[in-house]
C-alpha atoms as a PDB file:
ATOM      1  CA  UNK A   1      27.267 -33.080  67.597  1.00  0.00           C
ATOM      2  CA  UNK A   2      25.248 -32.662  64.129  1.00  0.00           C
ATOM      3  CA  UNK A   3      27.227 -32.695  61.278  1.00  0.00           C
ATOM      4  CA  UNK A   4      26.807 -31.862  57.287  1.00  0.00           C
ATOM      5  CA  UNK A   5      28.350 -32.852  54.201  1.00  0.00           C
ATOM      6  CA  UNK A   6      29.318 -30.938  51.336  1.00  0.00           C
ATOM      7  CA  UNK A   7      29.184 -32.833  48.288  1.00  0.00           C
ATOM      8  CA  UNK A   8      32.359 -32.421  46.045  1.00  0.00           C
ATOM      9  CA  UNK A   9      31.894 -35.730  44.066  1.00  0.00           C
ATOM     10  CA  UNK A  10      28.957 -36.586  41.845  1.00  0.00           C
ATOM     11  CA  UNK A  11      27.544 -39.446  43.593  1.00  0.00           C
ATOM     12  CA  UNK A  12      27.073 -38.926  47.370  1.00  0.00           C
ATOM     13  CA  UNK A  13      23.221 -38.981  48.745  1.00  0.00           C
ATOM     14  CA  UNK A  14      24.243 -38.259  52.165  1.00  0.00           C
ATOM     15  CA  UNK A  15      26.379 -34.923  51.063  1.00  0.00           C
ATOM     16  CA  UNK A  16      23.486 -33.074  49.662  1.00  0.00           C
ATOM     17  CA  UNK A  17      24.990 -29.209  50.209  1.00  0.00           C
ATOM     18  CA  UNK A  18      26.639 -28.205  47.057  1.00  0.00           C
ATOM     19  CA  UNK A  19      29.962 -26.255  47.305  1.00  0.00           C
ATOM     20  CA  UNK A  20      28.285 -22.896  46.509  1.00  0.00           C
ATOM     21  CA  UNK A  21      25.303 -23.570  49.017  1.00  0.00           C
ATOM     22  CA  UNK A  22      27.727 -23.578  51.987  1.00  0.00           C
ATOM     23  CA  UNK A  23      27.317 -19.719  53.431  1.00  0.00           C
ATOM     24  CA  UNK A  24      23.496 -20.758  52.573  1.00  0.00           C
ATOM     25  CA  UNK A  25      24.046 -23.690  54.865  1.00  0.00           C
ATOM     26  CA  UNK A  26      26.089 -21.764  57.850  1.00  0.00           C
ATOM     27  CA  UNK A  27      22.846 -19.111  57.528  1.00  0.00           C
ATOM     28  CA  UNK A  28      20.158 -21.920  58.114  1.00  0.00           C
ATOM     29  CA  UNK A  29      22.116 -23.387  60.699  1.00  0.00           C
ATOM     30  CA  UNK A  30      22.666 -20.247  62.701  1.00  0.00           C
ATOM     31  CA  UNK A  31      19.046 -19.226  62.437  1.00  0.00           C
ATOM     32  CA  UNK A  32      18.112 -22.797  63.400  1.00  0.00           C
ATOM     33  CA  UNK A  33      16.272 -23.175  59.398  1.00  0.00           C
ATOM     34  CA  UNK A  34      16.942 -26.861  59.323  1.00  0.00           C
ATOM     35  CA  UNK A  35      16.084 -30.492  60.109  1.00  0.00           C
ATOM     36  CA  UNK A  36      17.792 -33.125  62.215  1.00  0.00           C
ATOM     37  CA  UNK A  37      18.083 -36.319  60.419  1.00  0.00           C
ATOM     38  CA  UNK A  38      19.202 -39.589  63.043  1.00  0.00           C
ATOM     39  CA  UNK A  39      21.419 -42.149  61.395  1.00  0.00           C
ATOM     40  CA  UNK A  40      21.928 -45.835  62.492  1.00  0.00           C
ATOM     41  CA  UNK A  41      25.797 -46.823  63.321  1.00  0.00           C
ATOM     42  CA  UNK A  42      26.426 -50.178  62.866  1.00  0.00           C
ATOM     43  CA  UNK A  43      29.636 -51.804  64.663  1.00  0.00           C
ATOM     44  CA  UNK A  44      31.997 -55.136  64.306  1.00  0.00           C
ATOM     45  CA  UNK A  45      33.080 -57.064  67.705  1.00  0.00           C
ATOM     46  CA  UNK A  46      35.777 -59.784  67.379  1.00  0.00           C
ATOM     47  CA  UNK A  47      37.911 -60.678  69.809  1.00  0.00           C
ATOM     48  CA  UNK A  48      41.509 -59.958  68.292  1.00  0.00           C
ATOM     49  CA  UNK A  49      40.393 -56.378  67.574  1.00  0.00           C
ATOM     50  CA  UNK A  50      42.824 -53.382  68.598  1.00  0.00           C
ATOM     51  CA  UNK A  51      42.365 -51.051  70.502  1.00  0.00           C
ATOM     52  CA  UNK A  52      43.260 -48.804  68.368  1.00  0.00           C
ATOM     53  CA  UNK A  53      40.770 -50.071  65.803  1.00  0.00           C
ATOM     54  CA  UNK A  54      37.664 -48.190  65.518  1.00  0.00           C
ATOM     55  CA  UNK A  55      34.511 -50.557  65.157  1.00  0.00           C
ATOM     56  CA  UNK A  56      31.700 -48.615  63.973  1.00  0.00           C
ATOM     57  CA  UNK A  57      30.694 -47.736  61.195  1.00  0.00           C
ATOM     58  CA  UNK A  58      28.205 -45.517  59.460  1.00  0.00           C
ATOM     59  CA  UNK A  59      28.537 -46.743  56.137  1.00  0.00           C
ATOM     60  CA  UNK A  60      28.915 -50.550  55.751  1.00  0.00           C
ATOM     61  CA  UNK A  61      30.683 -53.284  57.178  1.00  0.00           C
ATOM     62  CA  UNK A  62      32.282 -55.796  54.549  1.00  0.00           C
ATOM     63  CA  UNK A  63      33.754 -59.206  54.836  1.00  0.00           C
ATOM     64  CA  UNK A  64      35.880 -59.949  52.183  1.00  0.00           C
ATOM     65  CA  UNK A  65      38.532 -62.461  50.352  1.00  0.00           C
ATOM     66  CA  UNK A  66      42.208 -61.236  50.322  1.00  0.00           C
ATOM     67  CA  UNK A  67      42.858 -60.298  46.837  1.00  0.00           C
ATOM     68  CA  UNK A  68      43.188 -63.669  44.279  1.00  0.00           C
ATOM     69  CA  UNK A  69      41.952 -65.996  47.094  1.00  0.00           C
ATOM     70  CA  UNK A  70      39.167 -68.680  46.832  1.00  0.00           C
ATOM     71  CA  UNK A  71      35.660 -67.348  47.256  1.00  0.00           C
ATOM     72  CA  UNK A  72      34.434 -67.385  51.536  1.00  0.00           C
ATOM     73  CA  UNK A  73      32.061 -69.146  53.103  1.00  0.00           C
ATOM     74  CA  UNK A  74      30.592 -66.938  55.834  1.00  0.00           C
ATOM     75  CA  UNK A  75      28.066 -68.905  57.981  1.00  0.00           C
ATOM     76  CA  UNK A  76      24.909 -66.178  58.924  1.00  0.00           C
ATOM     77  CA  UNK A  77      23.426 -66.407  62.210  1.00  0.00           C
ATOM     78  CA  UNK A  78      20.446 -63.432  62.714  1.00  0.00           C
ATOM     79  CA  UNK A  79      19.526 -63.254  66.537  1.00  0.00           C
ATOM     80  CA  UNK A  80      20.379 -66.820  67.250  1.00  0.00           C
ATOM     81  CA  UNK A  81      18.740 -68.252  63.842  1.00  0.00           C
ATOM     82  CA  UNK A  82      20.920 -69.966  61.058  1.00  0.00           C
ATOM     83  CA  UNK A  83      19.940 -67.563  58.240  1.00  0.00           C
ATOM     84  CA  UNK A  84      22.277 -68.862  55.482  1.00  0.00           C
ATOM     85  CA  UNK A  85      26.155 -70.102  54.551  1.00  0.00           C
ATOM     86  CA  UNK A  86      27.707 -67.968  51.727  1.00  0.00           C
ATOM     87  CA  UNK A  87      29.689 -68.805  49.211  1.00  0.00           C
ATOM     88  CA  UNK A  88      30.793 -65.578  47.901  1.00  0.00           C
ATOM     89  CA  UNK A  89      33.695 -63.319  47.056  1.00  0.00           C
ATOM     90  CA  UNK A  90      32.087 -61.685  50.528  1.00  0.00           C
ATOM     91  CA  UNK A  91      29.153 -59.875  52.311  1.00  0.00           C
ATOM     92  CA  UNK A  92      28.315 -56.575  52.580  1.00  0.00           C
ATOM     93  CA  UNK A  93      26.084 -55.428  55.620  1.00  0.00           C
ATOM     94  CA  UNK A  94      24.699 -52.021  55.475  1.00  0.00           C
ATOM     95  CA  UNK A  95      23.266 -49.255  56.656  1.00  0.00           C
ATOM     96  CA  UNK A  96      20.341 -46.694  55.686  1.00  0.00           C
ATOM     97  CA  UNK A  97      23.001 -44.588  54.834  1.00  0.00           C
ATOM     98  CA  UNK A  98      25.587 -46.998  53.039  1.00  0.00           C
ATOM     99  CA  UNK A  99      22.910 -48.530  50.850  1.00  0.00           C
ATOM    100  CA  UNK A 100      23.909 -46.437  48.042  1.00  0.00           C
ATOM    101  CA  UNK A 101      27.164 -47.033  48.223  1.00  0.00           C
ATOM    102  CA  UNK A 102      29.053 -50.389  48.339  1.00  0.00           C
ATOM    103  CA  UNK A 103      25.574 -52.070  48.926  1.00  0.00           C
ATOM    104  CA  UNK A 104      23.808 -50.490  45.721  1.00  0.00           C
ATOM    105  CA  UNK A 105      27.421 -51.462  43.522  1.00  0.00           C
ATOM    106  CA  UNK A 106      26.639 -55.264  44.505  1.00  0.00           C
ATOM    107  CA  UNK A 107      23.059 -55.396  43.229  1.00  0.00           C
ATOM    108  CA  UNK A 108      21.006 -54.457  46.859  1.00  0.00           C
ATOM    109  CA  UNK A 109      18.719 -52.257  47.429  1.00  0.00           C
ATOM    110  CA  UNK A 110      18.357 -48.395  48.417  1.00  0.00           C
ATOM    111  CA  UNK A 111      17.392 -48.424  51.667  1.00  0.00           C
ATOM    112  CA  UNK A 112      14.701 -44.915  52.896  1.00  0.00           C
ATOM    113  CA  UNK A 113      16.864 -43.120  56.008  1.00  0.00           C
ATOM    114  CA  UNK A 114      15.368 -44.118  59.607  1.00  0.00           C
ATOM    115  CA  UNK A 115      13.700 -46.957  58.177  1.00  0.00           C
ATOM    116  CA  UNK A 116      14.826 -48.989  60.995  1.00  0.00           C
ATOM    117  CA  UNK A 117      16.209 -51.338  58.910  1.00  0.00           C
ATOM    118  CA  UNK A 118      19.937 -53.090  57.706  1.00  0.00           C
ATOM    119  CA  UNK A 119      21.110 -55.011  54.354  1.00  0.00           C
ATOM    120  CA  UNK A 120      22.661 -58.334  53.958  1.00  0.00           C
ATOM    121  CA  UNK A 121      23.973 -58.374  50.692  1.00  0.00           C
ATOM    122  CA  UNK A 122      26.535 -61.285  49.464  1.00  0.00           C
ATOM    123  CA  UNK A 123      29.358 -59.754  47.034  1.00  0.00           C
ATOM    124  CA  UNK A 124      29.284 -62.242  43.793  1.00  0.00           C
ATOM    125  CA  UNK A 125      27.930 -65.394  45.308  1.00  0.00           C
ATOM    126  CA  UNK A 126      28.490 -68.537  43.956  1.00  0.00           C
ATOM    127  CA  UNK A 127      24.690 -69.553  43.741  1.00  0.00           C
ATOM    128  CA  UNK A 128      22.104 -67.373  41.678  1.00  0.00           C
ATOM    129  CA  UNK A 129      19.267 -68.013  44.453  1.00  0.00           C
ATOM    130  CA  UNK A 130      21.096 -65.773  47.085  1.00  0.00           C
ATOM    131  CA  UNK A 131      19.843 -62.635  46.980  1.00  0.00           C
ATOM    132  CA  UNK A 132      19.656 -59.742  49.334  1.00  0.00           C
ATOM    133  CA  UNK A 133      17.966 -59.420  52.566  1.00  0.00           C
ATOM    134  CA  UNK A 134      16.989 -56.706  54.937  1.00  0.00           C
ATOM    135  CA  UNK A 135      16.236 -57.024  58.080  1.00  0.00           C
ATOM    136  CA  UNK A 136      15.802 -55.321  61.208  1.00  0.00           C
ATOM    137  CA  UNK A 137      18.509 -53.088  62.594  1.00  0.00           C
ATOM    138  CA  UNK A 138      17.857 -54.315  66.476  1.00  0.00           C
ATOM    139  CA  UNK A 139      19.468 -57.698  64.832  1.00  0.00           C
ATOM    140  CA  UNK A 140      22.294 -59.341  66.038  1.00  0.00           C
ATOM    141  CA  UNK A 141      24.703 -60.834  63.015  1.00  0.00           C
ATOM    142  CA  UNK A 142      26.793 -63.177  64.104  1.00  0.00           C
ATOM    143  CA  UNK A 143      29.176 -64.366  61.505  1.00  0.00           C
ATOM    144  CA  UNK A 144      31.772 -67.515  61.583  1.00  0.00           C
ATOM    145  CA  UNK A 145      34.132 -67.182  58.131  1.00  0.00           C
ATOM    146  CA  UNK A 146      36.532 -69.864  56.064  1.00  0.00           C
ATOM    147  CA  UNK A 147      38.970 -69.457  53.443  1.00  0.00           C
ATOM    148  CA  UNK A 148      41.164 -71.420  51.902  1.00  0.00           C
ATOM    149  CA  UNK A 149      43.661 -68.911  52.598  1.00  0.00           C
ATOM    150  CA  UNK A 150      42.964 -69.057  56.562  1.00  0.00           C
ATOM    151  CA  UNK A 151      42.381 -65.393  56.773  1.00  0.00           C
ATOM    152  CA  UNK A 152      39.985 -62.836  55.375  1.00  0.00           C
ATOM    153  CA  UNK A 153      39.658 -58.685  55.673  1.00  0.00           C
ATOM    154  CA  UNK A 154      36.551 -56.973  57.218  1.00  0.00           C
ATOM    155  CA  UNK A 155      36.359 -53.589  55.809  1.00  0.00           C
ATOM    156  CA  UNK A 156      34.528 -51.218  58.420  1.00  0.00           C
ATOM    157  CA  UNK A 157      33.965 -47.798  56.127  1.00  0.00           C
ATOM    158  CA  UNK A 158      36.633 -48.756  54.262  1.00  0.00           C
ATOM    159  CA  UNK A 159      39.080 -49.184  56.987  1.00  0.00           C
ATOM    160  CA  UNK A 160      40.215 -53.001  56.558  1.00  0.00           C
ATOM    161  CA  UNK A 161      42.051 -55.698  59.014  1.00  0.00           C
ATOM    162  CA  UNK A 162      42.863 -59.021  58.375  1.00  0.00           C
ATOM    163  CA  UNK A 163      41.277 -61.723  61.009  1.00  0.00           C
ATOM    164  CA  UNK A 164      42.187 -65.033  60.778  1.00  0.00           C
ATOM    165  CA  UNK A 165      39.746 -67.638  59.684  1.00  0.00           C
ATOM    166  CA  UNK A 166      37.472 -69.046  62.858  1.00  0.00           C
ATOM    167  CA  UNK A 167      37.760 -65.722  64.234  1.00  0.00           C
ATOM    168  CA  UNK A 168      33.716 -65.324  65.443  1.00  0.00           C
ATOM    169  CA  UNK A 169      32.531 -61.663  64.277  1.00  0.00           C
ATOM    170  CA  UNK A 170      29.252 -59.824  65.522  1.00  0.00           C
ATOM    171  CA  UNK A 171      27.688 -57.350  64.317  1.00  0.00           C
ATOM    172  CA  UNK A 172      24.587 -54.978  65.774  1.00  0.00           C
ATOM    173  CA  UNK A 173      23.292 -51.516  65.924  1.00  0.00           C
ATOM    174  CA  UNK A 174      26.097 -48.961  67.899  1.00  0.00           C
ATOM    175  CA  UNK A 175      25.338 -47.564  70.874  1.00  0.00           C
ATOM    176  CA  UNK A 176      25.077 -43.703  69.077  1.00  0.00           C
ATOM    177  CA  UNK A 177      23.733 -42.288  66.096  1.00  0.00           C
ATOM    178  CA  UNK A 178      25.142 -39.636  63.775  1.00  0.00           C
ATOM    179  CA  UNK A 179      22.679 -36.547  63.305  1.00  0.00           C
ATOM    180  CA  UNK A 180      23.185 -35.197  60.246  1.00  0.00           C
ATOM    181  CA  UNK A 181      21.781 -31.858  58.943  1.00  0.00           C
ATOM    182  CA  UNK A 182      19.557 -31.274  56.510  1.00  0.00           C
ATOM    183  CA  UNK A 183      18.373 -28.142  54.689  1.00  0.00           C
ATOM    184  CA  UNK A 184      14.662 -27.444  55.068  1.00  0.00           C
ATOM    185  CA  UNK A 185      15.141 -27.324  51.037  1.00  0.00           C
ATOM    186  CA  UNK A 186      16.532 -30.683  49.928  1.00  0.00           C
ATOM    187  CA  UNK A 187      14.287 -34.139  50.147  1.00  0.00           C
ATOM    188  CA  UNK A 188      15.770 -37.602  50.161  1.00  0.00           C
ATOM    189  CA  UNK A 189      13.752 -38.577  47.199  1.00  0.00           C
ATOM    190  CA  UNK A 190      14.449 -35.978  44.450  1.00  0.00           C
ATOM    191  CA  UNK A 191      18.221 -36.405  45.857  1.00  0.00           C
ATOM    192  CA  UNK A 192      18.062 -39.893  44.814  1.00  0.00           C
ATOM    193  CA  UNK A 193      16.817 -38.538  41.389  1.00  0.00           C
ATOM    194  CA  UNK A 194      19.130 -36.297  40.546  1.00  0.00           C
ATOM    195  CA  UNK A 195      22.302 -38.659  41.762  1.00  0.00           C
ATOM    196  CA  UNK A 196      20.996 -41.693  40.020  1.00  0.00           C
ATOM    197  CA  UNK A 197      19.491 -39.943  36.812  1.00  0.00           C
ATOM    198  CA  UNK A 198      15.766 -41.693  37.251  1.00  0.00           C
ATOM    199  CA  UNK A 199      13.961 -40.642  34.560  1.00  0.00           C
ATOM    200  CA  UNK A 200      16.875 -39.031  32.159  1.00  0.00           C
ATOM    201  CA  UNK A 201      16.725 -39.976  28.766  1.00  0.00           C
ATOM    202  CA  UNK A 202      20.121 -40.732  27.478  1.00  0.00           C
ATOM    203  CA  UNK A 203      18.399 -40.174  23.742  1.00  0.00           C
ATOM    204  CA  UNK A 204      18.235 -36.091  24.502  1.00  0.00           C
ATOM    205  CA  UNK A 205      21.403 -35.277  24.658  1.00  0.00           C
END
């Protein structure tokens, strides 16, 4: 089922429908005035999840040390390909969608809706030659982790659970998208404007 977002916080580029454009929003939907936009789920398998647990997500997945814990080291596998060992406070992998959010906080890139595409992006890493990579959202990330403590969280959305280190994670493209509604009025780049303030000068206020 298509969905929409109302934006009630300032910085959401998903939720582009304003609280007072919401009648203006039921309108265009009833008369069919809008556009279909598909968005990539990405989802976590490990073999002590819950049921109960819900493993996609639409935003980001994040592997992360429990609170004042040492740093990780999260050994990347793309597709069957060592890509790279992190040593890092964690990783963030995320979607079209997400990349403004946790991804954009940690120094990776905004990443253009249906581009096909998902982030790799290590959360303060010990060396200053890691950097960010995207690659293709048909990937398959598998990911082995170690901590000092013997357990780390994975945060799916925001939704953690602890695993226990040597627990072997994957990660790939869901099975579903989300279609998410879009006025025939709003584009993805002035959005990203007006959210991020490219272009204001600070000097004219």
């Amino acid at each position: 089922m298509p969905i929409s977002g109302v934006n009630i916080v300032h910085l959401v580029c998903l939720a582009v429908v304003l609280p007072p454009e919401i009648e203006t929003c039921i309108g265009a939907m009833y008369h069919k005035s809008f556009k279909l936009e598909i968005h990539t789920v990405i989802q976590a398998v490990a073999e002590n999840y819950t049921k109960e647990s819900d493993p996609n997500a639409l935003n980001d997945i994040a592997i992360l040390k429990r609170h004042d814990a040492a740093m990780l080291s999260i050994r990347v596998v793309v597709n069957g390909e060592f890509l790279v060992t992190y040593q890092a406070d964690g990783l963030v992998i995320s979607t079209p969608t997400g990349s403004t959010a946790y991804n954009l906080s940690n120094g990776g890139p905004i990443i253009v809706p249906q581009s096909g595409s998902i982030c790799l992006t290590p959360v303060a890493p010990h060396s200053l030659n890691i950097r960010p990579i995207v690659i293709n959202d048909d990937s398959v990330i598998e990911l082995s982790v170690e901590s000092r403590s013997h357990n780390f969280l994975v945060a799916i959305d925001g939704r953690s659970e602890k695993l226990t280190e040597g627990t072997k994670l994957s990660i790939r493209k869901a099975p579903y998208a989300v279609k998410i509604i879009k006025l025939c009025s709003k584009r993805y780049f002035s959005t990203l404007r007006e959210k991020l303030m490219w272009g204001a000068d600070q000097r004219q206020k």
